[in-house]
C-alpha atoms as a PDB file:
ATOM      1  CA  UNK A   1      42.340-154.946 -62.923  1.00  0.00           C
ATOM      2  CA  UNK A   2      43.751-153.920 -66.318  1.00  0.00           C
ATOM      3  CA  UNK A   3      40.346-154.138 -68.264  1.00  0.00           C
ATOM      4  CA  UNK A   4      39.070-152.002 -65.476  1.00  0.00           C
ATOM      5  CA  UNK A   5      41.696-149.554 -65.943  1.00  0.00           C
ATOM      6  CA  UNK A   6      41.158-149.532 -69.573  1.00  0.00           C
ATOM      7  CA  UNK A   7      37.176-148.764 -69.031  1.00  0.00           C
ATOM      8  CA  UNK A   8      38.603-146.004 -67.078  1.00  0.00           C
ATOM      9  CA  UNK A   9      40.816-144.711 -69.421  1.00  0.00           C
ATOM     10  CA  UNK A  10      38.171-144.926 -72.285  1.00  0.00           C
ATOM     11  CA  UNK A  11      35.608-143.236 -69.958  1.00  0.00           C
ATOM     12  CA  UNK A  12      37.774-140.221 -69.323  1.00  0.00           C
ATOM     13  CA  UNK A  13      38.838-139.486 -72.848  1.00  0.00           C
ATOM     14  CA  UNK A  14      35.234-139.881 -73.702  1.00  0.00           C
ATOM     15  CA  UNK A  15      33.967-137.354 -71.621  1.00  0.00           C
ATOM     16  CA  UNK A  16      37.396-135.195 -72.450  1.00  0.00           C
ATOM     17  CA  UNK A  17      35.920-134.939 -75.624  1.00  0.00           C
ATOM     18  CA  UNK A  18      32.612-133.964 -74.455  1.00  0.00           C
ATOM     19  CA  UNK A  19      34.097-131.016 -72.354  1.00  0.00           C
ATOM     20  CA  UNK A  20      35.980-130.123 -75.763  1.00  0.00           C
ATOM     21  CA  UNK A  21      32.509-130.166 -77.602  1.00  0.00           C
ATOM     22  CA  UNK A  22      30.916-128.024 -74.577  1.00  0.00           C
ATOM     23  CA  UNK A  23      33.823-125.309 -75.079  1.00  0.00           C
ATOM     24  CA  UNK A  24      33.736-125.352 -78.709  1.00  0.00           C
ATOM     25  CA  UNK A  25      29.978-124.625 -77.875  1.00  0.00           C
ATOM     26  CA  UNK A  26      30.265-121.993 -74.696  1.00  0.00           C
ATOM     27  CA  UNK A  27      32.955-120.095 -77.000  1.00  0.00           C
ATOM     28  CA  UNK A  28      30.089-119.266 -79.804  1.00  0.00           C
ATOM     29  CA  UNK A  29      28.708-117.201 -77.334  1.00  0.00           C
ATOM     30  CA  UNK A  30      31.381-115.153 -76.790  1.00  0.00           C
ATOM     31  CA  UNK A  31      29.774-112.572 -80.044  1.00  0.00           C
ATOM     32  CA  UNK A  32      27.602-109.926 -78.749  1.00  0.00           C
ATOM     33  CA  UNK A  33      24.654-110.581 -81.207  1.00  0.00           C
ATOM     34  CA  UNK A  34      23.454-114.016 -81.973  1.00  0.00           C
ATOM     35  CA  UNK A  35      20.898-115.613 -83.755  1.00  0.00           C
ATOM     36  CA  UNK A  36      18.110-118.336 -82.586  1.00  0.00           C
ATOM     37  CA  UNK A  37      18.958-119.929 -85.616  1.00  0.00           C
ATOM     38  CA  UNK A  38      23.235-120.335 -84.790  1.00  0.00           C
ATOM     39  CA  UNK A  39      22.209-120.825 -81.253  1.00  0.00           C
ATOM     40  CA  UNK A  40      20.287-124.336 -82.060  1.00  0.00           C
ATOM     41  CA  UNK A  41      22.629-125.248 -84.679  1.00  0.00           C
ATOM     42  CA  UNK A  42      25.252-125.355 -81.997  1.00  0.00           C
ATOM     43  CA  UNK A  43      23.241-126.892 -79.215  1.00  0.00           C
ATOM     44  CA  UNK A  44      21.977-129.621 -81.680  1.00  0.00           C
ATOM     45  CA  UNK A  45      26.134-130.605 -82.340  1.00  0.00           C
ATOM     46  CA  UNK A  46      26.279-130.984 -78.506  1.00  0.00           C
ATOM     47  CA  UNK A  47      26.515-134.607 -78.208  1.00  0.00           C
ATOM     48  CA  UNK A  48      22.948-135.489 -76.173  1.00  0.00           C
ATOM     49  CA  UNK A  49      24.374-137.400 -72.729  1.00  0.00           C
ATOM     50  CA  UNK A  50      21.918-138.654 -71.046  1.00  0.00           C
ATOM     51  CA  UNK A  51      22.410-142.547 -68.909  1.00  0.00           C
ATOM     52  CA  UNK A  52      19.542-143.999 -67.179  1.00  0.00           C
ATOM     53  CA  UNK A  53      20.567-143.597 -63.294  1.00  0.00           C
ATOM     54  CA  UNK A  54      18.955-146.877 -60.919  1.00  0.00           C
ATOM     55  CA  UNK A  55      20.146-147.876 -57.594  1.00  0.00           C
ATOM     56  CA  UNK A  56      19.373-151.349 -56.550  1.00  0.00           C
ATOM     57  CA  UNK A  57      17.783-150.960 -53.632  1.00  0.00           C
ATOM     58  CA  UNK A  58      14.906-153.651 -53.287  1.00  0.00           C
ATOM     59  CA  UNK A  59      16.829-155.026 -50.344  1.00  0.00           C
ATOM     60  CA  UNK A  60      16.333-151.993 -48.072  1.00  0.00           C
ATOM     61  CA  UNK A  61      12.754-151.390 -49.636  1.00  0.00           C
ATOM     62  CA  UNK A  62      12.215-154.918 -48.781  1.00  0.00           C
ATOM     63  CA  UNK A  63      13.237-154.811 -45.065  1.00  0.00           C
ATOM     64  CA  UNK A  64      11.198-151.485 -44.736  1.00  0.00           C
ATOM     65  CA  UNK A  65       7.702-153.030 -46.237  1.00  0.00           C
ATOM     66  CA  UNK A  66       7.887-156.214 -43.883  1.00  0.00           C
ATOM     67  CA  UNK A  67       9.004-154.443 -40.789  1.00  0.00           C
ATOM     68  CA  UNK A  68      12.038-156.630 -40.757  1.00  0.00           C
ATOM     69  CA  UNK A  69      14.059-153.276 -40.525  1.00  0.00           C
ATOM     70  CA  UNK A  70      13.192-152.734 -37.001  1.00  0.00           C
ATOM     71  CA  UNK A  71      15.302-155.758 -36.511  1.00  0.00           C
ATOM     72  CA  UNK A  72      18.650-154.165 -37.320  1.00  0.00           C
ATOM     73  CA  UNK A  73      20.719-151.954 -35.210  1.00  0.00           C
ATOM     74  CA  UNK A  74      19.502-148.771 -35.050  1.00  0.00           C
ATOM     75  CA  UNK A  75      22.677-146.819 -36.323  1.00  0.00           C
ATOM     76  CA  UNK A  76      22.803-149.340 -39.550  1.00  0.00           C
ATOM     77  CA  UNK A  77      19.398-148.995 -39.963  1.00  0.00           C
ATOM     78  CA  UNK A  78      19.037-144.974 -39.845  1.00  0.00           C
ATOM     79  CA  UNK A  79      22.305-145.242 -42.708  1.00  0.00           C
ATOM     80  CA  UNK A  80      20.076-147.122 -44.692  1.00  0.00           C
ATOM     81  CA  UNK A  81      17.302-144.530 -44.679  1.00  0.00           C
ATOM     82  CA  UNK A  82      19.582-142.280 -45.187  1.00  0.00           C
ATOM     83  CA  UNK A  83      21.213-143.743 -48.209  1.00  0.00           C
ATOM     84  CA  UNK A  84      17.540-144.643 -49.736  1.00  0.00           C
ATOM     85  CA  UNK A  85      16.548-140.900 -49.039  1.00  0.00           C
ATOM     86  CA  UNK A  86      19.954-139.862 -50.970  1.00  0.00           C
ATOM     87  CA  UNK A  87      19.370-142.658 -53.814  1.00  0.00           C
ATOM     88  CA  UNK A  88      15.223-140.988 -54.095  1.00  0.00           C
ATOM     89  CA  UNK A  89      17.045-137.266 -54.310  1.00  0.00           C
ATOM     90  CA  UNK A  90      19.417-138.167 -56.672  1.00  0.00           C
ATOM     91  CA  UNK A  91      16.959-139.879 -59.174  1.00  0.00           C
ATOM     92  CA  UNK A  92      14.800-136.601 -58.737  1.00  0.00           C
ATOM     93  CA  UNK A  93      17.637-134.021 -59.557  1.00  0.00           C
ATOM     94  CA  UNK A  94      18.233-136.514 -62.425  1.00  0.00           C
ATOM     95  CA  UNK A  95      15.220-136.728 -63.966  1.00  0.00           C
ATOM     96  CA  UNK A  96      14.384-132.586 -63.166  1.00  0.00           C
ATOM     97  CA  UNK A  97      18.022-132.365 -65.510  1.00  0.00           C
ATOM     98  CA  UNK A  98      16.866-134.675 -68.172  1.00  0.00           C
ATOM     99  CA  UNK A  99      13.577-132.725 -68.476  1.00  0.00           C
ATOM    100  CA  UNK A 100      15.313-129.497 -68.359  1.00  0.00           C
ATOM    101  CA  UNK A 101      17.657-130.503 -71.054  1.00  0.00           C
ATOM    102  CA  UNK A 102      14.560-132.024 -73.229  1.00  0.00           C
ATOM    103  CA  UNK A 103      12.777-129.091 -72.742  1.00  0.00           C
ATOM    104  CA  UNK A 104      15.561-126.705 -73.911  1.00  0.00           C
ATOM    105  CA  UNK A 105      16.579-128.665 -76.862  1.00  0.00           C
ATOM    106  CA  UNK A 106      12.601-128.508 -77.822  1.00  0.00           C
ATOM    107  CA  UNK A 107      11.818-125.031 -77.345  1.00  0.00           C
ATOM    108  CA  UNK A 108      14.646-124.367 -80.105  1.00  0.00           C
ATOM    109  CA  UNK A 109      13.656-126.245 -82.599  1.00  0.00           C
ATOM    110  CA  UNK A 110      12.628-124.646 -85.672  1.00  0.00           C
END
């Protein structure tokens, strides 16, 4: 329990600092005029965050491809299509970010 909480605490003042990085950042825009130029140089000190996001979900994939999910109660079983339709959309919206964020960083450089 206390090695969890100190992943925890490390994990939180790590992205503390991020959110201090984003400010320091979000505050250069604050001038009325500003060049391409001092826009990338700021983006490019933003520290790049990106994790790989997976779901292990062979099991319901795996009950769905051999008809063995027809074999569970129907209110588990609807949960679990649920939760694999959440776990696709999630993935998506991650992916759609990472490319977004890829595509800004590239369209700035010089």
């Amino acid at each position: 329990m206390n090695s969890d909480i100190m992943v925890a605490q490390k994990t939180i003042e790590k992205f503390n600092n991020y959110l201090k990085e984003y400010q320091v950042y979000t505050n250069t825009y604050n001038n009325d005029v500003l060049p391409p130029n001092q826009v990338y140089e700021q983006i490019s000190k933003l520290p790049v965050i990106s994790t790989p996001l997976t779901f292990n979900s062979s099991t319901i994939e795996s009950l769905q491809n051999n008809g063995d999910v027809g074999l569970i109660p129907s209110e588990i079983r609807n949960k679990l299509i649920d939760l694999k339709r959440q776990q696709n959309l999630t993935t998506r919206r991650a992916e759609y970010t990472d490319d977004g964020k890829n595509g800004v960083i590239q369209n700035l450089n010089p």
